[in-house]
C-alpha atoms as a PDB file:
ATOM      1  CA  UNK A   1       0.000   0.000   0.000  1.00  0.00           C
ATOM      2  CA  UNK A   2       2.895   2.498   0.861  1.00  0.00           C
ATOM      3  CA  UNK A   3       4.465   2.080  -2.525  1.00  0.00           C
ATOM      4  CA  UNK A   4       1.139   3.532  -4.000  1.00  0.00           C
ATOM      5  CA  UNK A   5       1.796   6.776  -2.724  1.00  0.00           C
ATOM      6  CA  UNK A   6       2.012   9.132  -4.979  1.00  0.00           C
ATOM      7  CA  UNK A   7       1.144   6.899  -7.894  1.00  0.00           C
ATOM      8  CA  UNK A   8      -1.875   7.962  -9.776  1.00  0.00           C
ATOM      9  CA  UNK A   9      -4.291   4.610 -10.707  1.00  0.00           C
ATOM     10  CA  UNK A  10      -3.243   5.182 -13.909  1.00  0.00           C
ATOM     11  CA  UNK A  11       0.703   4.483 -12.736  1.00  0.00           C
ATOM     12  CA  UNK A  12       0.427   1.998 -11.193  1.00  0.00           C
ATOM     13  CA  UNK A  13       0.714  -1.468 -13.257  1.00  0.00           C
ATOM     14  CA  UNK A  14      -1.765  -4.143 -12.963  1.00  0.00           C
ATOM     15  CA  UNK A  15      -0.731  -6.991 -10.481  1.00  0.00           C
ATOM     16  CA  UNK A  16      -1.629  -9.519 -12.361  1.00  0.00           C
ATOM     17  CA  UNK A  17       0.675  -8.691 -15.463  1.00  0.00           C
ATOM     18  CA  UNK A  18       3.293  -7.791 -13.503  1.00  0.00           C
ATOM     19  CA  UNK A  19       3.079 -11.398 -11.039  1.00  0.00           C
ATOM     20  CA  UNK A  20       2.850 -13.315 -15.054  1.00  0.00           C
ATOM     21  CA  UNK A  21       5.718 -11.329 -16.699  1.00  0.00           C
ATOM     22  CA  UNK A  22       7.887 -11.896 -13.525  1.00  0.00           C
ATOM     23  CA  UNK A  23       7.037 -15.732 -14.027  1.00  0.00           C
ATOM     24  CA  UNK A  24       7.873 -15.384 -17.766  1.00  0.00           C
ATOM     25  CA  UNK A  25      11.174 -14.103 -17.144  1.00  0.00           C
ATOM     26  CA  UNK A  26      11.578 -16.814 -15.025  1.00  0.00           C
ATOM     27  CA  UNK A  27      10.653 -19.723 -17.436  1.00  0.00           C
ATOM     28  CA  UNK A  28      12.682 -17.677 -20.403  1.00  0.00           C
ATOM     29  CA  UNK A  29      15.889 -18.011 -17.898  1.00  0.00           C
ATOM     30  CA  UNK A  30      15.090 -22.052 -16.589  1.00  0.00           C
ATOM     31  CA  UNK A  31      16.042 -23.461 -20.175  1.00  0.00           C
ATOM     32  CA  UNK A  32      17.262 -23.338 -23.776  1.00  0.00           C
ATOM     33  CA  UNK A  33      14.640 -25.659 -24.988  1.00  0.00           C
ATOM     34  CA  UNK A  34      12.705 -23.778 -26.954  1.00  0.00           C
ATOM     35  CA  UNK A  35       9.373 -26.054 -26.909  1.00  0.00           C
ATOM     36  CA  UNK A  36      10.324 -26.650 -23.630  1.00  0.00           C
ATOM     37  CA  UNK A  37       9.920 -23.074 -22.854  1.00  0.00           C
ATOM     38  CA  UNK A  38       6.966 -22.769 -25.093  1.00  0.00           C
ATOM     39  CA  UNK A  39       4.681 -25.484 -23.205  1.00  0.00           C
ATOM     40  CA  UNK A  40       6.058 -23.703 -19.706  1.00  0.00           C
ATOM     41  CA  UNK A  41       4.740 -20.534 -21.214  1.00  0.00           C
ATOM     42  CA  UNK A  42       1.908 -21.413 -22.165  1.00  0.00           C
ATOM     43  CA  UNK A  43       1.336 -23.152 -18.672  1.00  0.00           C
ATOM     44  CA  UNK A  44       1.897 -20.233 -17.056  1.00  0.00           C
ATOM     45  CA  UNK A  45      -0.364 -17.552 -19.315  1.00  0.00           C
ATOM     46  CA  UNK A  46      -2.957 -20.170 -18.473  1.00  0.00           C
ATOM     47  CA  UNK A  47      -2.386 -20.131 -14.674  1.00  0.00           C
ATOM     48  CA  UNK A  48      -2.658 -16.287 -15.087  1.00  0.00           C
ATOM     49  CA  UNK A  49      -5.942 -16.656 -17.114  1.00  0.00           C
ATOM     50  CA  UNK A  50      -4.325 -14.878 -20.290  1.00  0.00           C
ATOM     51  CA  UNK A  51      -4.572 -15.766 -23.693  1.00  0.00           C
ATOM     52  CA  UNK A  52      -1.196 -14.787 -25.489  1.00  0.00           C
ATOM     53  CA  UNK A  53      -2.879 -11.932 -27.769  1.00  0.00           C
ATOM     54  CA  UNK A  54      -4.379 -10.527 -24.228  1.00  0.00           C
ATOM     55  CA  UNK A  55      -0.973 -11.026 -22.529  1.00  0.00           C
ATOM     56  CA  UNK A  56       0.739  -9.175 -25.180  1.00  0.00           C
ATOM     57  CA  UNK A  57      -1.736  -6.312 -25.545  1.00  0.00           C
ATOM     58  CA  UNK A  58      -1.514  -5.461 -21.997  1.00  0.00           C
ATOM     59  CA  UNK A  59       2.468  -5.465 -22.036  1.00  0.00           C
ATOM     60  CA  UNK A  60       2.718  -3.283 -24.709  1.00  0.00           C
ATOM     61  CA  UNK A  61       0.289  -0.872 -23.028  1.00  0.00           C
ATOM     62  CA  UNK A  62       2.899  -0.728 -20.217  1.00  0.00           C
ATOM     63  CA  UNK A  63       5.095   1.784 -22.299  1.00  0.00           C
ATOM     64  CA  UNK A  64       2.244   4.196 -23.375  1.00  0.00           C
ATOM     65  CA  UNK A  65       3.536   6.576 -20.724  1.00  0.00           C
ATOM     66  CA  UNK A  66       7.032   6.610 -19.416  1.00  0.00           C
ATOM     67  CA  UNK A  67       5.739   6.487 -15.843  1.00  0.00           C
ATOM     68  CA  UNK A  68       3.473   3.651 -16.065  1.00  0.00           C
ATOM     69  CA  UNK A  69       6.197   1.530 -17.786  1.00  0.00           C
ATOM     70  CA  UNK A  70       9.600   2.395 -15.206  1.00  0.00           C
ATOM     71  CA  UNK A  71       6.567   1.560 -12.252  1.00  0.00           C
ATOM     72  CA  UNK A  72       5.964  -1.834 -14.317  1.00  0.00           C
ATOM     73  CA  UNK A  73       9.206  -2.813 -14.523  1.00  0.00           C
ATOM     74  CA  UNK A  74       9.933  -1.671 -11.024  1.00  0.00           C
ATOM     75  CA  UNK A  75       7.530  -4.108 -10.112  1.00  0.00           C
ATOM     76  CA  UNK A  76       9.197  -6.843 -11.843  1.00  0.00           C
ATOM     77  CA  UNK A  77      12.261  -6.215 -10.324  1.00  0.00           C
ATOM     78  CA  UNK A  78      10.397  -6.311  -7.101  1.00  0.00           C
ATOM     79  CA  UNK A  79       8.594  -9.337  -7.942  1.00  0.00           C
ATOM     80  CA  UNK A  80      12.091 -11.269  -9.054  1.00  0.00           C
ATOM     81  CA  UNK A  81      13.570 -10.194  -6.424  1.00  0.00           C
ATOM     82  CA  UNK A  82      11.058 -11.978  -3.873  1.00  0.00           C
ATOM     83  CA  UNK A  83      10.760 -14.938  -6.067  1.00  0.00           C
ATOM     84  CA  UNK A  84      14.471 -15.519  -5.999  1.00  0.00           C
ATOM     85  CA  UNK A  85      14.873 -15.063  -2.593  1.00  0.00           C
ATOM     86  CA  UNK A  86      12.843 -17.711  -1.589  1.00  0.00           C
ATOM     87  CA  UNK A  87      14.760 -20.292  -4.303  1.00  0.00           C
ATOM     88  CA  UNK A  88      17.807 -19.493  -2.706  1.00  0.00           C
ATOM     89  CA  UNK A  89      19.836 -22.067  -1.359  1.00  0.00           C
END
């Protein structure tokens, strides 16, 4: 809630994009197998109730404002950054 401050709702990127690009970073980085990677994908667009179209739509809207798209990918960074923390050794 704190990190809304400040953030118009128009800023601030939706969760649920951000939580399924953080996981599709995370697939992207697990392997070089590209079907592999596909099927993992695809698993996790599902999980997120996307469609691919829908999934891409709403990252490209991320950049129509410079704002919105550093708080995105702030969030991402965020989001990694948790994620990894907890598959640390």
């Amino acid at each position: 809630m704190i990190a809304l401050v400040g953030c118009s709702q128009g800023d601030v990127p939706d969760e649920r994009l951000v939580s399924t690009y953080a996981e599709v970073i995370i697939v992207r980085e697990s392997s070089n197998d590209t079907m592999l990677v596909r099927r993992k994908l695809d698993s996790v667009l599902a999980s997120h109730n996307y469609v691919r179209e829908e999934f891409e739509k709403d990252l490209r809207s991320m950049g129509s404002t410079p704002k919105l798209f550093k708080n995105f990918y702030d969030s991402v960074n965020q989001r990694l950054s948790r994620m990894r923390d907890t598959t640390s050794p």
